[in-house]
N, C-alpha and C. Protein backbone atom coordinates (compact mmCIF):
# COMPACT_ATOMS: atom_id res chain seq x y z
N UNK A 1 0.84 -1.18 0.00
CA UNK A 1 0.00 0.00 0.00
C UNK A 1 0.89 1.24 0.00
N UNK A 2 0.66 2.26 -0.92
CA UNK A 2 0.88 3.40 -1.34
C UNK A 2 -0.11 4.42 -1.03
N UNK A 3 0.57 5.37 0.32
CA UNK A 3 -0.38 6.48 0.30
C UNK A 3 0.09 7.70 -0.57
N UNK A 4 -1.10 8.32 -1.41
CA UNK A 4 -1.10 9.72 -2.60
C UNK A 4 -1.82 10.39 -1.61
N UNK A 5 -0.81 11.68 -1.80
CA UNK A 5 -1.65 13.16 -1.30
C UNK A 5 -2.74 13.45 -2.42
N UNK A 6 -3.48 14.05 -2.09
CA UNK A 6 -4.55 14.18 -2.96
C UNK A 6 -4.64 15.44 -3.50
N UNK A 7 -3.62 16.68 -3.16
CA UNK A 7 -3.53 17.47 -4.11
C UNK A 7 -1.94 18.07 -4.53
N UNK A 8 -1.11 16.91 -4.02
CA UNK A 8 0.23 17.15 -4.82
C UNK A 8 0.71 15.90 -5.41
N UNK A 9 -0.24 15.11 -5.83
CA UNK A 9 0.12 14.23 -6.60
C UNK A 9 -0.06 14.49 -8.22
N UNK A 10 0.95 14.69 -8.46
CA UNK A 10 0.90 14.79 -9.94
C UNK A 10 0.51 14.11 -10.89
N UNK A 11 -1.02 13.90 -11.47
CA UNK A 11 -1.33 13.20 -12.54
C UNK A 11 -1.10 13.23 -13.97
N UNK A 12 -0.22 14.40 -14.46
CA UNK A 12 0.02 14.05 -15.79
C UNK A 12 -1.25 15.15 -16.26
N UNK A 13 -0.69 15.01 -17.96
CA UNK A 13 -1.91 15.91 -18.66
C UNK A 13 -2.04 14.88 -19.93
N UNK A 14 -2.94 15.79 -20.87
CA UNK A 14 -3.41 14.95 -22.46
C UNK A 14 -2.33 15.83 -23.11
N UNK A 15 -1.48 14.90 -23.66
CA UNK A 15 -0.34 15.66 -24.34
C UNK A 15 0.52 14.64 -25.07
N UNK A 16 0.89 15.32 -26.14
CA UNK A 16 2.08 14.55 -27.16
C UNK A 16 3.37 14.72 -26.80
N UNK A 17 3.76 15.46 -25.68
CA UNK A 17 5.07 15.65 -25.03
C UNK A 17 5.17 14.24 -23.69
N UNK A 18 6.10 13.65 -24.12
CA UNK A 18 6.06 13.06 -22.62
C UNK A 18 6.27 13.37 -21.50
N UNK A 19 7.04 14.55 -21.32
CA UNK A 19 7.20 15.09 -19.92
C UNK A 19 5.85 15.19 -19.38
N UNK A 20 5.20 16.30 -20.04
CA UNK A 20 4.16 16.27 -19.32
C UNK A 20 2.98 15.47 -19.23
N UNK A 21 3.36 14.18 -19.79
CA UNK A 21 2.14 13.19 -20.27
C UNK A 21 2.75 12.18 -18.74
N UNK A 22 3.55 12.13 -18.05
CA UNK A 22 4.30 11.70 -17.31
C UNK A 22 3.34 11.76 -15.65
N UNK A 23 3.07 11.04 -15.04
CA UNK A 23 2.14 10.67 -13.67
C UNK A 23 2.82 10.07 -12.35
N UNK A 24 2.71 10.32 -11.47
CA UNK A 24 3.52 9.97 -10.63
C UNK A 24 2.36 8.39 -9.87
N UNK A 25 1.32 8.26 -10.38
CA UNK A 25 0.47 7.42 -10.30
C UNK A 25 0.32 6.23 -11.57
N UNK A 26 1.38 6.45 -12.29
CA UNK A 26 1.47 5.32 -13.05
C UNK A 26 1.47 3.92 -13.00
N UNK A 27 2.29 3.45 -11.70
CA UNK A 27 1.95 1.82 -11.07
C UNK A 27 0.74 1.64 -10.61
N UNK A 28 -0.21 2.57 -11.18
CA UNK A 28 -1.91 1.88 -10.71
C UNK A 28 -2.05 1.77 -11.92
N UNK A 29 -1.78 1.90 -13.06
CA UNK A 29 -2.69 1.26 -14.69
C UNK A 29 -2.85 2.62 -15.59
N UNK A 30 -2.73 1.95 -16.84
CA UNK A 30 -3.08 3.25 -17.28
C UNK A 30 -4.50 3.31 -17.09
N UNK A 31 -5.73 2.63 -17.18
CA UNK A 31 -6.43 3.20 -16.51
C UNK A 31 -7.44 4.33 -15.73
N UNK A 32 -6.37 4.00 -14.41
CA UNK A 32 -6.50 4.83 -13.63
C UNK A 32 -5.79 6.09 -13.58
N UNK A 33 -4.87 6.60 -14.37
CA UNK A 33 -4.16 7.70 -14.87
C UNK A 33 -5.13 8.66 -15.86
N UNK A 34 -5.67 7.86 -16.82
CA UNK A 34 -6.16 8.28 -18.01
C UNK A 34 -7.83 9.01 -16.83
N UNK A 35 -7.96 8.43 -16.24
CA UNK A 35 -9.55 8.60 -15.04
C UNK A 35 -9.21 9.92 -14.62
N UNK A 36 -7.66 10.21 -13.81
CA UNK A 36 -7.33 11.29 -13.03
C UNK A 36 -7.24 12.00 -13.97
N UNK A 37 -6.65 12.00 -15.44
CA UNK A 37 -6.18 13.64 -15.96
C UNK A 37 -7.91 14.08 -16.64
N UNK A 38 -8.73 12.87 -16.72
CA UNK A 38 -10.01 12.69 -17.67
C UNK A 38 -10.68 13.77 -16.31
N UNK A 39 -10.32 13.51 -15.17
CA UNK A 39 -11.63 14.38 -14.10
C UNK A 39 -10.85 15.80 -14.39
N UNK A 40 -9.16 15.94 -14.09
CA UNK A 40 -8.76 16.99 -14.25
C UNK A 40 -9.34 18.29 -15.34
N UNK A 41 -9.24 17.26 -16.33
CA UNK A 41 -9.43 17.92 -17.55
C UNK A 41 -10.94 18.94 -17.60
N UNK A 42 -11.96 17.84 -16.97
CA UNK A 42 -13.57 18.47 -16.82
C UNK A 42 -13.66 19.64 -15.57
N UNK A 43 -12.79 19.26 -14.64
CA UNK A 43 -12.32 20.47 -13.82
C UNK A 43 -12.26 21.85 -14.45
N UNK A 44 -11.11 21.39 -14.87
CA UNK A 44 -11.13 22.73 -16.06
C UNK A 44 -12.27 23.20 -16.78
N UNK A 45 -12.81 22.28 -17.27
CA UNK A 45 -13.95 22.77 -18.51
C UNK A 45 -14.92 23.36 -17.75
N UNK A 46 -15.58 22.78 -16.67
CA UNK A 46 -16.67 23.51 -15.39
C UNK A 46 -16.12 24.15 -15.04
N UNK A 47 -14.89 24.65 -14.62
CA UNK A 47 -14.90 26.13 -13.84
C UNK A 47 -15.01 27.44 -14.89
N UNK A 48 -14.36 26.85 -15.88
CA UNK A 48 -14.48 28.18 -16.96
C UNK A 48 -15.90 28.25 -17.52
N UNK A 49 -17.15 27.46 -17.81
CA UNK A 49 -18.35 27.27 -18.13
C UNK A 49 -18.94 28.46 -16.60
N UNK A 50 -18.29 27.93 -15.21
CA UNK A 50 -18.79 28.42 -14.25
C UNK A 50 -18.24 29.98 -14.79
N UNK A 51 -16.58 30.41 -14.58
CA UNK A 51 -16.66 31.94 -15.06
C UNK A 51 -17.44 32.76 -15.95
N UNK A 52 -17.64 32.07 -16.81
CA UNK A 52 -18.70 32.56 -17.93
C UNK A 52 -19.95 32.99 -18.07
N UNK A 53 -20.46 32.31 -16.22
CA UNK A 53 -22.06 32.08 -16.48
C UNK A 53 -22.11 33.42 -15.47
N UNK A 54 -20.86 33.98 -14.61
CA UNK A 54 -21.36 35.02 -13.49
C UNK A 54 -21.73 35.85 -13.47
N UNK A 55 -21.66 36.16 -15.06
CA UNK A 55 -22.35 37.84 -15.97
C UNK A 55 -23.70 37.62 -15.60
N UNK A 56 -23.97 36.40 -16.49
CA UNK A 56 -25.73 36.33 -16.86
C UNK A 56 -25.96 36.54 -15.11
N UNK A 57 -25.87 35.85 -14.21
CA UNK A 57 -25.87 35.10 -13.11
C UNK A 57 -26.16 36.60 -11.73
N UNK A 58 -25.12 37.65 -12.30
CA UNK A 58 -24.81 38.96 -11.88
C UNK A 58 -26.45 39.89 -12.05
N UNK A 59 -26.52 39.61 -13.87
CA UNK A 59 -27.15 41.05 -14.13
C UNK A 59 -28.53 39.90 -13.98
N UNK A 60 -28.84 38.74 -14.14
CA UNK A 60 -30.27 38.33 -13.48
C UNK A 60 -30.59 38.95 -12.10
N UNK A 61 -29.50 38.37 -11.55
CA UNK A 61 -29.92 38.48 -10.25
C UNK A 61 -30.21 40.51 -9.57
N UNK A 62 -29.99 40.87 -10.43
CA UNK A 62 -30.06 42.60 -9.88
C UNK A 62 -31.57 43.05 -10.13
N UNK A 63 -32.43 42.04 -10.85
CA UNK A 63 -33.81 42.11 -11.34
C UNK A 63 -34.95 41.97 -9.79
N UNK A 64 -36.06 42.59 -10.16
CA UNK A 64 -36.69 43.01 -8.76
C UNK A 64 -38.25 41.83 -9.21
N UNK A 65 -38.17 40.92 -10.16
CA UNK A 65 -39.55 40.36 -10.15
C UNK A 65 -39.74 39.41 -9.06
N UNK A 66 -38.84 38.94 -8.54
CA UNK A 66 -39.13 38.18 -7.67
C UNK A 66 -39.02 38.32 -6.09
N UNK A 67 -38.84 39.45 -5.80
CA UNK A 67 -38.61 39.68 -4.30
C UNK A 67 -39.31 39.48 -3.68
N UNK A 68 -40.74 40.07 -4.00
CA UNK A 68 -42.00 39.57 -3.35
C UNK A 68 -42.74 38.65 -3.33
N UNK A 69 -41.81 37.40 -3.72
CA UNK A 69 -42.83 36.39 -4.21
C UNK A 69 -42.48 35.71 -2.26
N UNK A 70 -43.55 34.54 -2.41
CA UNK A 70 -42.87 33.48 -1.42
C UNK A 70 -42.46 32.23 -2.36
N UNK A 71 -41.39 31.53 -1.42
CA UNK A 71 -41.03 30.44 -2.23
C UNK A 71 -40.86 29.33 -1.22
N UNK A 72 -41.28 28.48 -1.33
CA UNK A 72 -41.30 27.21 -0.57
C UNK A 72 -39.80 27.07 0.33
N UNK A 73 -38.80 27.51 -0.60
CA UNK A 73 -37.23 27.08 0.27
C UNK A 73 -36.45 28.29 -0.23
N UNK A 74 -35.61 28.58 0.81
CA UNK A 74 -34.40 29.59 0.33
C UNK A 74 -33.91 29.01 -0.98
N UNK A 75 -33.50 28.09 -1.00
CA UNK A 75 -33.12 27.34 -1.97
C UNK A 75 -33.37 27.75 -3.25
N UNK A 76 -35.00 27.31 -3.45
CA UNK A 76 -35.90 27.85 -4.81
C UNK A 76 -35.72 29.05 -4.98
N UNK A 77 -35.72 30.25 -3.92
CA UNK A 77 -35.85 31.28 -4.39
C UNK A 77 -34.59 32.35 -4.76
N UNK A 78 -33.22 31.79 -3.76
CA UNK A 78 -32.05 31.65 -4.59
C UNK A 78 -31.76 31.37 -5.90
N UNK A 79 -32.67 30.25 -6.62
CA UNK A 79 -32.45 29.94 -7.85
C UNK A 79 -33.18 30.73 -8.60
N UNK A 80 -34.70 31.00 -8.36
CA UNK A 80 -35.08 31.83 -8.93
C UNK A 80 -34.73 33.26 -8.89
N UNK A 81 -33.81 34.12 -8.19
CA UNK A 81 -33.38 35.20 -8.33
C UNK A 81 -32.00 35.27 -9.66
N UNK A 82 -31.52 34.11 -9.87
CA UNK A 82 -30.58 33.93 -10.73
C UNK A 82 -31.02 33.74 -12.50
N UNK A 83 -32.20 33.84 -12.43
CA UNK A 83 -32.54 32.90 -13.64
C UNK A 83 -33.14 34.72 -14.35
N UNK A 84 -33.48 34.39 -16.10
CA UNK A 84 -33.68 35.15 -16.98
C UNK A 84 -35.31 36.13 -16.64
N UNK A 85 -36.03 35.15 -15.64
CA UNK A 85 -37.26 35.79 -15.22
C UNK A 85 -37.36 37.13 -14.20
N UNK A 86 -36.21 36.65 -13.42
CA UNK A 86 -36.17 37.41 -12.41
C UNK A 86 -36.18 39.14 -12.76
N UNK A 87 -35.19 39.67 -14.30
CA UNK A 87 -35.27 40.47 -15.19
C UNK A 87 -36.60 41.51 -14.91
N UNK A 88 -37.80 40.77 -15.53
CA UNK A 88 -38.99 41.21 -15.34
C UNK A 88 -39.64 41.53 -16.49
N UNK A 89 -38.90 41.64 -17.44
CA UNK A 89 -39.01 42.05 -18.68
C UNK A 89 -40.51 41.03 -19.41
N UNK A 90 -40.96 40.49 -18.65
CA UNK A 90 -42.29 39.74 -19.25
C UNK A 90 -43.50 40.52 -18.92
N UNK A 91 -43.18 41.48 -17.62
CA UNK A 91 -44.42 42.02 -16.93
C UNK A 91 -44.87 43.09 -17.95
N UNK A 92 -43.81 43.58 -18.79
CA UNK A 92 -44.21 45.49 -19.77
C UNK A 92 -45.37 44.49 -21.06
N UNK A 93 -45.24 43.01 -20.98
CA UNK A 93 -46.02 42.74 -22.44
C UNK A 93 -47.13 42.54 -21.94
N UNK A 94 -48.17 43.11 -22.96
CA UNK A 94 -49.45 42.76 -22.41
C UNK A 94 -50.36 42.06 -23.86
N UNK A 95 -50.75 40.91 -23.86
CA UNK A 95 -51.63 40.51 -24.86
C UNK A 95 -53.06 39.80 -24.20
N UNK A 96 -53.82 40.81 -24.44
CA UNK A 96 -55.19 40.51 -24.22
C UNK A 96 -55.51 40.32 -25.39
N UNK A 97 -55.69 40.79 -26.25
CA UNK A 97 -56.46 39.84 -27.56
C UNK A 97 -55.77 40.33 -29.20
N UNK A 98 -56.12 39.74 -30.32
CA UNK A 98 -55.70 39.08 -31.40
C UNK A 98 -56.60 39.40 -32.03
N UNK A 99 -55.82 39.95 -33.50
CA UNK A 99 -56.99 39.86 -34.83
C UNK A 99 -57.08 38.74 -35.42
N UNK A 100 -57.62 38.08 -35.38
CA UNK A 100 -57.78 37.29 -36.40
C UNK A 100 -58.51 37.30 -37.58
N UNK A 101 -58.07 37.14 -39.14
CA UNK A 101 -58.83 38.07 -40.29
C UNK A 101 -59.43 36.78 -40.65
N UNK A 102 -60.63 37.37 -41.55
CA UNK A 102 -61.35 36.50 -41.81
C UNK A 102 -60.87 35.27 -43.01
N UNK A 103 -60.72 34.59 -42.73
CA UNK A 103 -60.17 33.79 -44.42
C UNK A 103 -60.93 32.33 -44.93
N UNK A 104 -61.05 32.17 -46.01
CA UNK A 104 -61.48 31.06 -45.88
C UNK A 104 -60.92 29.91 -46.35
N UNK A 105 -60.99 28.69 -45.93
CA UNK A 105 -60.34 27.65 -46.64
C UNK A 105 -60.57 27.12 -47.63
């Protein structure tokens, strides 16, 4: 048995260089190498998906449609302060009724 620190163990990256294709977890399989740089890798991809989203996430949440609502859980209404509704921008439309022209088939 081999104990790994769990955040200075070096797993290696996806790369055509071997240095850095290189794991200090290699006597477990490739495998289990290819698993660690495969989570690494999505690490990456979700946090930058996460940077990306803090705009929308920012200027939703500065929207006043939902303050007064009740919501079953902090939770829900946390989420709903984040989302495209919260804006309000649905309340200025108003459609009460429709022409419909006469036509025939």
């Amino acid at each position: 048995m081999v104990s790994y620190s769990t955040w200075s163990t070096c797993t290696g990256r996806h790369s055509s260089d071997f240095k850095t294709r290189k794991s200090d977890i290699e006597q477990l399989g490739e495998g289990t190498c290819m698993y660690f740089k495969f989570m690494k890798y999505w690490m990456f991809i979700f946090f930058v998906c996460f940077v990306m989203s803090v705009p929308a996430m920012v200027i939703n949440g500065n929207g006043d449609a939902y303050k007064n609502k009740e919501a079953s859980s902090v939770f829900k209404k946390m989420m709903a302060l984040t989302t495209m509704g919260n804006v309000g921008s649905y309340q200025d439309l108003d459609c009460n009724q429709a022409f419909l022209p006469d036509t025939d088939n």
